[in-house]
PDB file of N, CA and C in Angstrom:
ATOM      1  N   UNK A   1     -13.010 -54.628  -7.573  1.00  0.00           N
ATOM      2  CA  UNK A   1     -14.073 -53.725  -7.205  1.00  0.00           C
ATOM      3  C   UNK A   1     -13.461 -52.512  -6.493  1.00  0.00           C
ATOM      4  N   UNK A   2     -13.721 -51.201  -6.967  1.00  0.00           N
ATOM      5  CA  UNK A   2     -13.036 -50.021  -6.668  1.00  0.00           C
ATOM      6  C   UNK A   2     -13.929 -49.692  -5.422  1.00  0.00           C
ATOM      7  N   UNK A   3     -13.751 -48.815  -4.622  1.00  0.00           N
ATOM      8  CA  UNK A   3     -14.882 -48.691  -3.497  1.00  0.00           C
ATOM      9  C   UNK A   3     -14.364 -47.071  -3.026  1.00  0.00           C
ATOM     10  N   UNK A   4     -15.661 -46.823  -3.455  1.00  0.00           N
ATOM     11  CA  UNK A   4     -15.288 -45.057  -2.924  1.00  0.00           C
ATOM     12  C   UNK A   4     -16.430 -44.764  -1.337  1.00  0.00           C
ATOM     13  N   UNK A   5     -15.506 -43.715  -1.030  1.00  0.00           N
ATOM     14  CA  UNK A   5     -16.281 -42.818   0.063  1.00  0.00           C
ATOM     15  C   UNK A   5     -16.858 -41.737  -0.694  1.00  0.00           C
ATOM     16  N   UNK A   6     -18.381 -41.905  -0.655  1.00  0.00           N
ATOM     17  CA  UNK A   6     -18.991 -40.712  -1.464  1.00  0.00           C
ATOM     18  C   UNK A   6     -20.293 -40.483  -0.734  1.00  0.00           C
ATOM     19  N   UNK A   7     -21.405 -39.091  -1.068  1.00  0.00           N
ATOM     20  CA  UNK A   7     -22.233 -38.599  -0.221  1.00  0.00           C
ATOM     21  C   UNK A   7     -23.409 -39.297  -1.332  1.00  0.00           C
ATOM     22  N   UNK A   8     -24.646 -39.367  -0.545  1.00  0.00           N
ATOM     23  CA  UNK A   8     -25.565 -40.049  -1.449  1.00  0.00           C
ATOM     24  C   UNK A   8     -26.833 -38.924  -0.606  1.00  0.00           C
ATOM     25  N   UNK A   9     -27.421 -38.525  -1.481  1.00  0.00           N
ATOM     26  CA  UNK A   9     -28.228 -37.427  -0.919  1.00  0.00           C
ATOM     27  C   UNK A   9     -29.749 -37.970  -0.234  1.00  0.00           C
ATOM     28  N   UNK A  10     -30.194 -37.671   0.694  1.00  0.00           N
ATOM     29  CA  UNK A  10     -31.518 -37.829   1.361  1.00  0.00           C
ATOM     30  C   UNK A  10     -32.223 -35.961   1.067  1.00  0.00           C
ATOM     31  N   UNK A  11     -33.138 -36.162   2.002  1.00  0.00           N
ATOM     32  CA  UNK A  11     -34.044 -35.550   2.706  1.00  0.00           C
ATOM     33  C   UNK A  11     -34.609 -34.987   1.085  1.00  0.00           C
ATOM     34  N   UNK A  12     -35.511 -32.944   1.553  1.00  0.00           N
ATOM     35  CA  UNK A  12     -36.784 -32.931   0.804  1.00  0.00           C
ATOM     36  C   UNK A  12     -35.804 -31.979  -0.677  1.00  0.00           C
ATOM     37  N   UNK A  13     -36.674 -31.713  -1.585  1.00  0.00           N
ATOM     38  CA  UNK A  13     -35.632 -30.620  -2.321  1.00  0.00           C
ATOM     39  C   UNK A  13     -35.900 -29.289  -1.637  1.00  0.00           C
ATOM     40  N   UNK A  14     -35.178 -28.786  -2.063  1.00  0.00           N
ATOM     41  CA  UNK A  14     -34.265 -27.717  -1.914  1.00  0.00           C
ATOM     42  C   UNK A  14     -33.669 -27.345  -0.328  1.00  0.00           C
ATOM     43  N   UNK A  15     -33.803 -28.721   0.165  1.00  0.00           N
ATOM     44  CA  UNK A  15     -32.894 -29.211   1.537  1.00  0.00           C
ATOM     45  C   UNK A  15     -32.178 -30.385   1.997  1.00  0.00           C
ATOM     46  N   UNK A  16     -31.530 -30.651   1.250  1.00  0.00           N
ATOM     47  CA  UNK A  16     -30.514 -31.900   1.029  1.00  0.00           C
ATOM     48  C   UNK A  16     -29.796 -31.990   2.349  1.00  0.00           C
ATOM     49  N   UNK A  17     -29.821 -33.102   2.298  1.00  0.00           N
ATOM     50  CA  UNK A  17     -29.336 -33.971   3.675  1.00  0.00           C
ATOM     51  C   UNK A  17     -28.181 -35.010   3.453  1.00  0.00           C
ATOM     52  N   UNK A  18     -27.473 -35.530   3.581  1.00  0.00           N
ATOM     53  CA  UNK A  18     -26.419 -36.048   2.862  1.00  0.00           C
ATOM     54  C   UNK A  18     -25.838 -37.133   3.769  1.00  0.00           C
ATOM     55  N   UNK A  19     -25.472 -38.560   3.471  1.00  0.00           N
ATOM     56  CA  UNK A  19     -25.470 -39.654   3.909  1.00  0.00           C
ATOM     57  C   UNK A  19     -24.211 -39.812   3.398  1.00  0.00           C
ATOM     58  N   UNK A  20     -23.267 -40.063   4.480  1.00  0.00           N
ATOM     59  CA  UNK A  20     -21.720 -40.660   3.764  1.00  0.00           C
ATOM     60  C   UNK A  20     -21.707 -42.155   4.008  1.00  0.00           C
ATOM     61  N   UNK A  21     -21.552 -42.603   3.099  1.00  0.00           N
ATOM     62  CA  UNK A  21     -21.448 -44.130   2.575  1.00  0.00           C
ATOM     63  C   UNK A  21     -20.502 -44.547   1.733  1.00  0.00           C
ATOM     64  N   UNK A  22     -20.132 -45.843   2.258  1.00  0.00           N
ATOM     65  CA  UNK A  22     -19.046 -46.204   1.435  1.00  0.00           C
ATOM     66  C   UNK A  22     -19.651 -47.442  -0.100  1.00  0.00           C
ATOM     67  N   UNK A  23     -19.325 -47.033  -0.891  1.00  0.00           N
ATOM     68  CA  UNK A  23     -19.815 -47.757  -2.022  1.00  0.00           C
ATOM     69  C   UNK A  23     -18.999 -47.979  -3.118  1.00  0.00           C
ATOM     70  N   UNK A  24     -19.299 -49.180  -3.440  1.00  0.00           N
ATOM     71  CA  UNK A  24     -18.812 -49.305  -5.433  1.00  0.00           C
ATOM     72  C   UNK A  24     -19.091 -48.441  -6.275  1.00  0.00           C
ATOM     73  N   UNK A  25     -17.466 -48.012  -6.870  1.00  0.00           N
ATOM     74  CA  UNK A  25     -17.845 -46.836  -7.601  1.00  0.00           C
ATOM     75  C   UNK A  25     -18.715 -47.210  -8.800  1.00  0.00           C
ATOM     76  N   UNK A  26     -19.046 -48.364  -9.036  1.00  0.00           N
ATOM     77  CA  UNK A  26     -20.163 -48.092 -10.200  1.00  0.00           C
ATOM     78  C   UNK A  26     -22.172 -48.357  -9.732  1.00  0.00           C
ATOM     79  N   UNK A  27     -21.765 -48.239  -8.130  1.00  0.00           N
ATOM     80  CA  UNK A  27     -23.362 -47.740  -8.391  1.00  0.00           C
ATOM     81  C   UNK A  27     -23.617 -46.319  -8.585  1.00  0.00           C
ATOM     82  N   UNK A  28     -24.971 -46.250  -8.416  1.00  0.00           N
ATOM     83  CA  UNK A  28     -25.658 -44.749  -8.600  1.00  0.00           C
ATOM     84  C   UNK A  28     -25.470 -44.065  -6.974  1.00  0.00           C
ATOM     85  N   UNK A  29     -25.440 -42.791  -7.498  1.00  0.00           N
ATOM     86  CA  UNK A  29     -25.218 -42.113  -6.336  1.00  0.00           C
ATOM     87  C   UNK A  29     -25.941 -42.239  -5.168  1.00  0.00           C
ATOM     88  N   UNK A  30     -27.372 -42.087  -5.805  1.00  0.00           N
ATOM     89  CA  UNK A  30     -28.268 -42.393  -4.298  1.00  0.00           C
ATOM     90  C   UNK A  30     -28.593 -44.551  -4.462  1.00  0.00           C
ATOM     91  N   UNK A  31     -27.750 -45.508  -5.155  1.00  0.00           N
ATOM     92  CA  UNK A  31     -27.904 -46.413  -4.839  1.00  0.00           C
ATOM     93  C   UNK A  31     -27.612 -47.551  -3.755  1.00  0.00           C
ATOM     94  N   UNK A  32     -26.989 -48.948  -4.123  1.00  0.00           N
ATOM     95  CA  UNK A  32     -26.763 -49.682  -3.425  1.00  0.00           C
ATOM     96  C   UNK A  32     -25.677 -49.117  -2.557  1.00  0.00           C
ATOM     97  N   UNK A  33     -25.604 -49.310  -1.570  1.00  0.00           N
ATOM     98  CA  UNK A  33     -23.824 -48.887  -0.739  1.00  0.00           C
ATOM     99  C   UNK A  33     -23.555 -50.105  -0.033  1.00  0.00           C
ATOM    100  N   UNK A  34     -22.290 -49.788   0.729  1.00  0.00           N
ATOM    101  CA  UNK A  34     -21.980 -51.298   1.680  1.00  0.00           C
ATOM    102  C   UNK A  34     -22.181 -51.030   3.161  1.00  0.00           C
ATOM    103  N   UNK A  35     -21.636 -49.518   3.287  1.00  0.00           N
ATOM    104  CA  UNK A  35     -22.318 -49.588   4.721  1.00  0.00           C
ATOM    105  C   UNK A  35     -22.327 -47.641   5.036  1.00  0.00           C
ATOM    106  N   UNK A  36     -22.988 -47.245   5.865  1.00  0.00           N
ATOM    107  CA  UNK A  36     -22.826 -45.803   5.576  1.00  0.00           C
ATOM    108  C   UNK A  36     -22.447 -45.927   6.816  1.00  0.00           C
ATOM    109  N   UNK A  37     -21.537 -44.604   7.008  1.00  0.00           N
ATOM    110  CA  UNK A  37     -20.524 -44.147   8.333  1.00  0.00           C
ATOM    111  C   UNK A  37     -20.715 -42.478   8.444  1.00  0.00           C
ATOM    112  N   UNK A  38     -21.537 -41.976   8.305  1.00  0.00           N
ATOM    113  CA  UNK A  38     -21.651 -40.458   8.688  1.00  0.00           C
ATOM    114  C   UNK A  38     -23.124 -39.843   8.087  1.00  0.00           C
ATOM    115  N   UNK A  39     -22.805 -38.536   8.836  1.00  0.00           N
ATOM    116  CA  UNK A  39     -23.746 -38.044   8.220  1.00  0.00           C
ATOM    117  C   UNK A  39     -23.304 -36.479   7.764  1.00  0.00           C
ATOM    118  N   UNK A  40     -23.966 -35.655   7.249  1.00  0.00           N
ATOM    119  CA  UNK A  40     -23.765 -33.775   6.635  1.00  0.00           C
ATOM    120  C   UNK A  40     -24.470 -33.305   6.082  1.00  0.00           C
ATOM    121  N   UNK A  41     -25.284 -32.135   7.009  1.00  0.00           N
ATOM    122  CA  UNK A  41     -26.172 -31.212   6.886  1.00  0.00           C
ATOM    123  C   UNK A  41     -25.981 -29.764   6.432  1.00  0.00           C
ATOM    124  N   UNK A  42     -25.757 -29.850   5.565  1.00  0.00           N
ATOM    125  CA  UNK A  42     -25.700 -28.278   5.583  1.00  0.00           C
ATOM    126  C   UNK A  42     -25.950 -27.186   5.189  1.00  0.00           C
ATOM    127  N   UNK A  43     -27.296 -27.378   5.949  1.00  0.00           N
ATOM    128  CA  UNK A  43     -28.653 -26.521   5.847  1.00  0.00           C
ATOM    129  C   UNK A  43     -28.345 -25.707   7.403  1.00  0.00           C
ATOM    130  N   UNK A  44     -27.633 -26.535   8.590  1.00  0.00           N
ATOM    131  CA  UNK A  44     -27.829 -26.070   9.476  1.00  0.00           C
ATOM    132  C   UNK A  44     -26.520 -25.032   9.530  1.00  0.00           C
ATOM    133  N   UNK A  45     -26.558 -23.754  10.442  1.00  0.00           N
ATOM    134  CA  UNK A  45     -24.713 -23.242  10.158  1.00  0.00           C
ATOM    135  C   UNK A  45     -24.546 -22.383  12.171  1.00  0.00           C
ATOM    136  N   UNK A  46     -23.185 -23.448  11.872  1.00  0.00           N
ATOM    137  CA  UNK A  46     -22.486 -24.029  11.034  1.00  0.00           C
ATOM    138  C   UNK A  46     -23.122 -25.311  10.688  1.00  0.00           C
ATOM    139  N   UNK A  47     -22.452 -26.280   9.062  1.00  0.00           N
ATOM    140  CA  UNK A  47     -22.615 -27.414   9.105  1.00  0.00           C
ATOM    141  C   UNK A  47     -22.395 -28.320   9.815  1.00  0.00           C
ATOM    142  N   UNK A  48     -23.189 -29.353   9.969  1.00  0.00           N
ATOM    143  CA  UNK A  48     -23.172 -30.427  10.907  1.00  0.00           C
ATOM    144  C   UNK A  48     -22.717 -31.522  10.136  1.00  0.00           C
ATOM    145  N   UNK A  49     -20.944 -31.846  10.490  1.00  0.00           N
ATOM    146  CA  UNK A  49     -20.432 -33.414  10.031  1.00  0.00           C
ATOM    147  C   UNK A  49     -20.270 -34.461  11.138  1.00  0.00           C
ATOM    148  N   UNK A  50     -20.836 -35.295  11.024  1.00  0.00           N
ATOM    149  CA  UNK A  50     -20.669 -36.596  11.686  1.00  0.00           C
ATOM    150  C   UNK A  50     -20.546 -37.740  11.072  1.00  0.00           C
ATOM    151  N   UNK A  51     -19.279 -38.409  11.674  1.00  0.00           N
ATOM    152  CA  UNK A  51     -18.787 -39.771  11.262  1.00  0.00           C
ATOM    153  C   UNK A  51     -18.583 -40.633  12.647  1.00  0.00           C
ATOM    154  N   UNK A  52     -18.483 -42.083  11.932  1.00  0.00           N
ATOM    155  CA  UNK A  52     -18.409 -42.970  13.205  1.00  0.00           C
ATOM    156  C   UNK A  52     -16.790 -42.929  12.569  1.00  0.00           C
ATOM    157  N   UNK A  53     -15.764 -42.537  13.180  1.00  0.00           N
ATOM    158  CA  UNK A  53     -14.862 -42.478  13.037  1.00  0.00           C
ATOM    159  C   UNK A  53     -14.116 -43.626  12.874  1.00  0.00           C
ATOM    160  N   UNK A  54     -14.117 -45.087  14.099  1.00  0.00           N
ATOM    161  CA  UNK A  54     -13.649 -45.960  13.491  1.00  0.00           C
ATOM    162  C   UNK A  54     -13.656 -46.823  12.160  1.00  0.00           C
ATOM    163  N   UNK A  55     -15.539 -46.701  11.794  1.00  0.00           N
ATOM    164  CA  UNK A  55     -15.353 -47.257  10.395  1.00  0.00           C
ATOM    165  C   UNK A  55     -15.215 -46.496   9.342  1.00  0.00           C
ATOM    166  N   UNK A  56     -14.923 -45.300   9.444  1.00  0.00           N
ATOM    167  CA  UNK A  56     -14.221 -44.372   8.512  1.00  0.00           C
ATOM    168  C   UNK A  56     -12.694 -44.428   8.296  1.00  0.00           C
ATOM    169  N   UNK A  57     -11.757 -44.914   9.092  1.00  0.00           N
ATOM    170  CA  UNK A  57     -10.599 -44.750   9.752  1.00  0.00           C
ATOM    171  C   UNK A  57     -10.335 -46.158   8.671  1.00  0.00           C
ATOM    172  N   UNK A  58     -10.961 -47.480   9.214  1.00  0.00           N
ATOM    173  CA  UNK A  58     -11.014 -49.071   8.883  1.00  0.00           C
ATOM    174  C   UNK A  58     -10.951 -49.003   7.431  1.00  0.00           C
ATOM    175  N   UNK A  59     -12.314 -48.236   6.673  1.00  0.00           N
ATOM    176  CA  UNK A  59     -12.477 -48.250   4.944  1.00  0.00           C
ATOM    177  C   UNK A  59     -11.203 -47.664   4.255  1.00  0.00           C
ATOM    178  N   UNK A  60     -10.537 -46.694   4.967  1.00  0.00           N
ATOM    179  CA  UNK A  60      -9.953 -45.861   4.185  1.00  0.00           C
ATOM    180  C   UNK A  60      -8.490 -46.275   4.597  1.00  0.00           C
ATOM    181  N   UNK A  61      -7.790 -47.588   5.649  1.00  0.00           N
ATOM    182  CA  UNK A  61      -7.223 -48.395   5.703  1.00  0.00           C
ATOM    183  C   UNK A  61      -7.224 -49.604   4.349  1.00  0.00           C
ATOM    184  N   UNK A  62      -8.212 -49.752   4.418  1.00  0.00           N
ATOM    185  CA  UNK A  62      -8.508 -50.805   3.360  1.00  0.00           C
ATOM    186  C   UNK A  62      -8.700 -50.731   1.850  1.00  0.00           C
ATOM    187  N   UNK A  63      -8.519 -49.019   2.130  1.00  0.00           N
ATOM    188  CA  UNK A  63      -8.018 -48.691   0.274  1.00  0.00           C
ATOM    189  C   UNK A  63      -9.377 -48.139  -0.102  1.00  0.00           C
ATOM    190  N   UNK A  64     -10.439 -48.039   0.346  1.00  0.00           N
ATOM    191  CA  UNK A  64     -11.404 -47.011  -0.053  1.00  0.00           C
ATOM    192  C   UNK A  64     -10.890 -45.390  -0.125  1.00  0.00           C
ATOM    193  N   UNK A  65     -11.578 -45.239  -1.313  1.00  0.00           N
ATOM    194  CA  UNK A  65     -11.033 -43.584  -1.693  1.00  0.00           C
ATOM    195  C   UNK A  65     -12.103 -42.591  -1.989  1.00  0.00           C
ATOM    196  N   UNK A  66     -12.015 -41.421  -1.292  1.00  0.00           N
ATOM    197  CA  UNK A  66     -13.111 -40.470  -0.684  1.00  0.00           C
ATOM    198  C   UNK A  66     -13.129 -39.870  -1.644  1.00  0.00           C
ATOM    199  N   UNK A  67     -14.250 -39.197  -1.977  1.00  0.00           N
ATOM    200  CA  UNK A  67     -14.421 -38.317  -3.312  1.00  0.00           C
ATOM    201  C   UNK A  67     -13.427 -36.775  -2.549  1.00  0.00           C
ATOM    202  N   UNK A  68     -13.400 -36.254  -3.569  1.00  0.00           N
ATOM    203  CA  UNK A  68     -12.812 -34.295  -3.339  1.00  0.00           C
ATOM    204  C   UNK A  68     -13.683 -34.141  -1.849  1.00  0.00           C
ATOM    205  N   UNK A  69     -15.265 -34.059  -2.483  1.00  0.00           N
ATOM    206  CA  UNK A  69     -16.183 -33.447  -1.333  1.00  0.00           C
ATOM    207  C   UNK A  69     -15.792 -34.025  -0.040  1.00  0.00           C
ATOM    208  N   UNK A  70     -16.030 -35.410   0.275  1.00  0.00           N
ATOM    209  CA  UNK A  70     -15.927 -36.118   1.261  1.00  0.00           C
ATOM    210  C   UNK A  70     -14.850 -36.339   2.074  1.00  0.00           C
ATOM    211  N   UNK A  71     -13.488 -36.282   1.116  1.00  0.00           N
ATOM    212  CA  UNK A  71     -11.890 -35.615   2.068  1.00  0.00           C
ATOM    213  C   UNK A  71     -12.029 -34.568   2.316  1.00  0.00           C
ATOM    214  N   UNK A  72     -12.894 -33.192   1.955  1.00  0.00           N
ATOM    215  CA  UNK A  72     -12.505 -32.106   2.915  1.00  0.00           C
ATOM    216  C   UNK A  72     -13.296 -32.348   3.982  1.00  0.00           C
ATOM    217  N   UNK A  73     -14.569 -32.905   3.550  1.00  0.00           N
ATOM    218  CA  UNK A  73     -15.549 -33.309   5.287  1.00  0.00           C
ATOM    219  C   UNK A  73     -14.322 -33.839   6.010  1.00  0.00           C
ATOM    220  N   UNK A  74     -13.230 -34.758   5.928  1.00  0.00           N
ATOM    221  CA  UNK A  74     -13.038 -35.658   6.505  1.00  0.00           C
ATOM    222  C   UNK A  74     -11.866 -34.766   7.401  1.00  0.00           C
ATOM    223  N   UNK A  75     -11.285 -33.837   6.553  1.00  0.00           N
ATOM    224  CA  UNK A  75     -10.519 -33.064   6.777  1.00  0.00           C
ATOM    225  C   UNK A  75     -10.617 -32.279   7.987  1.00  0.00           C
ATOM    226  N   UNK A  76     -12.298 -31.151   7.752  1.00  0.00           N
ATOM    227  CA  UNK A  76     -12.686 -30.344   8.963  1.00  0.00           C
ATOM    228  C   UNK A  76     -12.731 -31.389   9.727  1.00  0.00           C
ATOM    229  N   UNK A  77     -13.416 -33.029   9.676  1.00  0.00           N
ATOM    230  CA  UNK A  77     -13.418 -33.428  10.876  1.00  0.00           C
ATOM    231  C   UNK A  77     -12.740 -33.760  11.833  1.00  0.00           C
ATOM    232  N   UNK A  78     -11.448 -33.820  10.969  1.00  0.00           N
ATOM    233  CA  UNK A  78      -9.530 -34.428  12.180  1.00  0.00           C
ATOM    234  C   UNK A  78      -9.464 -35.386  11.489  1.00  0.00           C
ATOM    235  N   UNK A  79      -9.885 -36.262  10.294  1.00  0.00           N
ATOM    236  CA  UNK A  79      -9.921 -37.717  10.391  1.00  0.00           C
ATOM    237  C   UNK A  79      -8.551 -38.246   9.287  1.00  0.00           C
ATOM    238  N   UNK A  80      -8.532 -36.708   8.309  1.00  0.00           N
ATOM    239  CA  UNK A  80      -7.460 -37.393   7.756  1.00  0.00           C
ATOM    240  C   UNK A  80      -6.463 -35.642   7.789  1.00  0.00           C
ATOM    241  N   UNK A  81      -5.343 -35.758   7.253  1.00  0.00           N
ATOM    242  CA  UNK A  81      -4.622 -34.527   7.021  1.00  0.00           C
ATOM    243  C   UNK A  81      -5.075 -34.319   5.574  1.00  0.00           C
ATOM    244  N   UNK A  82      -4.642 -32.635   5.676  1.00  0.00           N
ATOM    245  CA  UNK A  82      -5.155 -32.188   4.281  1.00  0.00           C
ATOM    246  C   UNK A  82      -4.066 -32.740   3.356  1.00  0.00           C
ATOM    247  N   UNK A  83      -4.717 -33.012   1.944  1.00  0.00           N
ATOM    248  CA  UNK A  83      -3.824 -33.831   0.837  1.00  0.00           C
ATOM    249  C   UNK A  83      -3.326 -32.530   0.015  1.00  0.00           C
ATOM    250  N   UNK A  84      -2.092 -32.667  -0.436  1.00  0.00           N
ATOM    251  CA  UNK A  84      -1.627 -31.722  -1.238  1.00  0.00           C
ATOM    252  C   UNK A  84      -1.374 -32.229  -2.774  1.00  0.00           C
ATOM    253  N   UNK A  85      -2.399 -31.401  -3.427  1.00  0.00           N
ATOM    254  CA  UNK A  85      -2.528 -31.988  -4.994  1.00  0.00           C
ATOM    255  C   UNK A  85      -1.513 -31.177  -5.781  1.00  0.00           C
ATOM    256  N   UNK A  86      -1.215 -32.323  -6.916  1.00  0.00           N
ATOM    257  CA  UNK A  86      -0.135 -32.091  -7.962  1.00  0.00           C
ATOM    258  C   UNK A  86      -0.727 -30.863  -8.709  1.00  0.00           C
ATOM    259  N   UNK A  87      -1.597 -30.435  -8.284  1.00  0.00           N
ATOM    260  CA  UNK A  87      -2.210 -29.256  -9.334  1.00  0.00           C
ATOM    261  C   UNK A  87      -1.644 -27.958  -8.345  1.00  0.00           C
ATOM    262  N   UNK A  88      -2.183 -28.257  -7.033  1.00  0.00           N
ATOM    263  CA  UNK A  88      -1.833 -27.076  -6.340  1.00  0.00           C
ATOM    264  C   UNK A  88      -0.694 -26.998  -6.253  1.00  0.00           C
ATOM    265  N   UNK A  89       0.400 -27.809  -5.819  1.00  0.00           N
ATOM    266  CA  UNK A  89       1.932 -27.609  -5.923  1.00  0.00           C
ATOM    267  C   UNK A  89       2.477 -26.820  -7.129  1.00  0.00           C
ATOM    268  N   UNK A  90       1.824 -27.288  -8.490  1.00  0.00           N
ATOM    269  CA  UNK A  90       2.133 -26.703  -9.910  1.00  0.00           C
ATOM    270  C   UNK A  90       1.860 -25.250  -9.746  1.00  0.00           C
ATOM    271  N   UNK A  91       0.557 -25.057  -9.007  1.00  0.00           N
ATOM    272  CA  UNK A  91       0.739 -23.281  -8.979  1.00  0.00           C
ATOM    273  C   UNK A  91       1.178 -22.844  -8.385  1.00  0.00           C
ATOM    274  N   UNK A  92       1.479 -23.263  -7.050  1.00  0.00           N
ATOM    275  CA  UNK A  92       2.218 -23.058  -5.788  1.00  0.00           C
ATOM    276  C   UNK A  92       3.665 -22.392  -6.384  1.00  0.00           C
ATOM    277  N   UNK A  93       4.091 -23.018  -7.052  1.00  0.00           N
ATOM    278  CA  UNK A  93       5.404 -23.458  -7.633  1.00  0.00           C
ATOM    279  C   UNK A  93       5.724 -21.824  -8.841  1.00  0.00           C
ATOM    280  N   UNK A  94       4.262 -21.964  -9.815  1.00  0.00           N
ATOM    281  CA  UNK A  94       4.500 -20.774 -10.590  1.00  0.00           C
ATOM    282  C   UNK A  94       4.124 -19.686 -10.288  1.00  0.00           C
ATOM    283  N   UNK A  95       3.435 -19.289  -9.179  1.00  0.00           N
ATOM    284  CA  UNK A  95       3.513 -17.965  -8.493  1.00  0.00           C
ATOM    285  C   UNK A  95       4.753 -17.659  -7.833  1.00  0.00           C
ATOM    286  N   UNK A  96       5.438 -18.426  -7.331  1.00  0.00           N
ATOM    287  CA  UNK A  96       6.466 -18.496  -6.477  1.00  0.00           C
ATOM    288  C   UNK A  96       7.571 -18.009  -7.226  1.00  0.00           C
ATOM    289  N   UNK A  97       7.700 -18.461  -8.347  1.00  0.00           N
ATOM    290  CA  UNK A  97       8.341 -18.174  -9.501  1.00  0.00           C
ATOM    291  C   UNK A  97       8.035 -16.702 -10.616  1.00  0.00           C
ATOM    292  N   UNK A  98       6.799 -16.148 -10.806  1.00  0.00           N
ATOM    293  CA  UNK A  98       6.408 -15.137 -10.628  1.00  0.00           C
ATOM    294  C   UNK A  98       6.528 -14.260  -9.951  1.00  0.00           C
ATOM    295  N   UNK A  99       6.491 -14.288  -8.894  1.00  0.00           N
ATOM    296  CA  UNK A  99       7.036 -12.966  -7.799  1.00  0.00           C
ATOM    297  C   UNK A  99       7.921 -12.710  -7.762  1.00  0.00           C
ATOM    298  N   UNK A 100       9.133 -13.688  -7.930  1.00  0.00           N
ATOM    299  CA  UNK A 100      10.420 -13.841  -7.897  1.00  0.00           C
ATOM    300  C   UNK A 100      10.784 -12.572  -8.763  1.00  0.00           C
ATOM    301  N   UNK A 101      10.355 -13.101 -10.034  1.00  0.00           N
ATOM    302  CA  UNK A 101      10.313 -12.514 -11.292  1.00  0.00           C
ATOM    303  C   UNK A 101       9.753 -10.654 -11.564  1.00  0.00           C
ATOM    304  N   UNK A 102       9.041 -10.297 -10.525  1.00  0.00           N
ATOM    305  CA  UNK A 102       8.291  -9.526  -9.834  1.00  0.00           C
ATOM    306  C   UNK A 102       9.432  -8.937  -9.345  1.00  0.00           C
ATOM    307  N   UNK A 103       9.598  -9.527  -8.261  1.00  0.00           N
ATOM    308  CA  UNK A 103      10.835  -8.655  -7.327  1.00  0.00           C
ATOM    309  C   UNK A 103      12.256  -7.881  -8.234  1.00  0.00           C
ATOM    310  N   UNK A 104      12.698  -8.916  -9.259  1.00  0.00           N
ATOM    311  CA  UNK A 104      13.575  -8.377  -9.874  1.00  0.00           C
ATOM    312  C   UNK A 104      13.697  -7.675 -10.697  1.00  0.00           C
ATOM    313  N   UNK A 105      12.601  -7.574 -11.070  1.00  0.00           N
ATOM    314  CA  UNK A 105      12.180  -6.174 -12.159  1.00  0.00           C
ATOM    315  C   UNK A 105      11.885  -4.630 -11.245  1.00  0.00           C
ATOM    316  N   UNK A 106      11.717  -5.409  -9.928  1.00  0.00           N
ATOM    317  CA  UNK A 106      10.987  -3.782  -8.851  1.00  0.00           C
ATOM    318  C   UNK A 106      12.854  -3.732  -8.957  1.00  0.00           C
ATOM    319  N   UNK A 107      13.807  -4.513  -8.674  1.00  0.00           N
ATOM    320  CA  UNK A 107      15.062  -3.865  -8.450  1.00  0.00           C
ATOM    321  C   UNK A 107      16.024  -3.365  -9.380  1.00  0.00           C
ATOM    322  N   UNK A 108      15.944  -4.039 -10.602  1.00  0.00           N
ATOM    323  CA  UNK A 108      16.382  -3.220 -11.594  1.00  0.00           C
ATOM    324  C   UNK A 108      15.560  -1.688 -12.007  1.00  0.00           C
ATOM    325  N   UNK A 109      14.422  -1.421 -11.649  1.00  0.00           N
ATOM    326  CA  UNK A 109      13.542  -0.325 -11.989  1.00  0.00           C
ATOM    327  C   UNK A 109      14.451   1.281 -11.160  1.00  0.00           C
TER     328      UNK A 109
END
């Protein structure tokens, strides 16, 4: 059983309220969960993130894995460091390599 950290939406439309819960990735988004550990509003500004930090800290010890959305919440909140993806390194990498490429054409010119 895979178990993600993902947001499961409350409140009215077109003012979503957002419940972080930890769940099996094959329920439905707004379904069953195992236990919810936060909350994120952000209707109000700035947004309002709140987590109970220890059982956020405990799940994600135990191999629960946060969606995109829910690691950067987790991120602004202190709870984890920012992750550096194989995608961003790849561009990281070919701009870096580009400019380079850049520069040596401004010096032969």
């Amino acid at each position: 059983m895979a178990v993600k950290i993902r947001l499961k939406r409350v409140g009215q439309k077109k003012a979503p309220l957002y419940r972080i819960v930890v769940a099996d990735d094959r329920s439905p988004r707004d379904g069953r969960f195992i236990e919810e550990i936060g909350t994120y509003d952000p209707n109000q500004e700035p947004s309002v993130i709140k987590f109970q930090e220890d059982e956020a800290k405990k799940w994600i010890a135990n191999g629960a894995q946060p969606t995109d959305r829910v690691a950067k919440l987790m991120v602004l909140a202190g709870l984890l460091k920012q992750a550096k993806s194989p995608e961003r390194e790849k561009a990281q990498a070919l701009s870096a390599e580009k400019k380079a490429k850049e520069k040596e054409k401004a010096k032969e010119s």
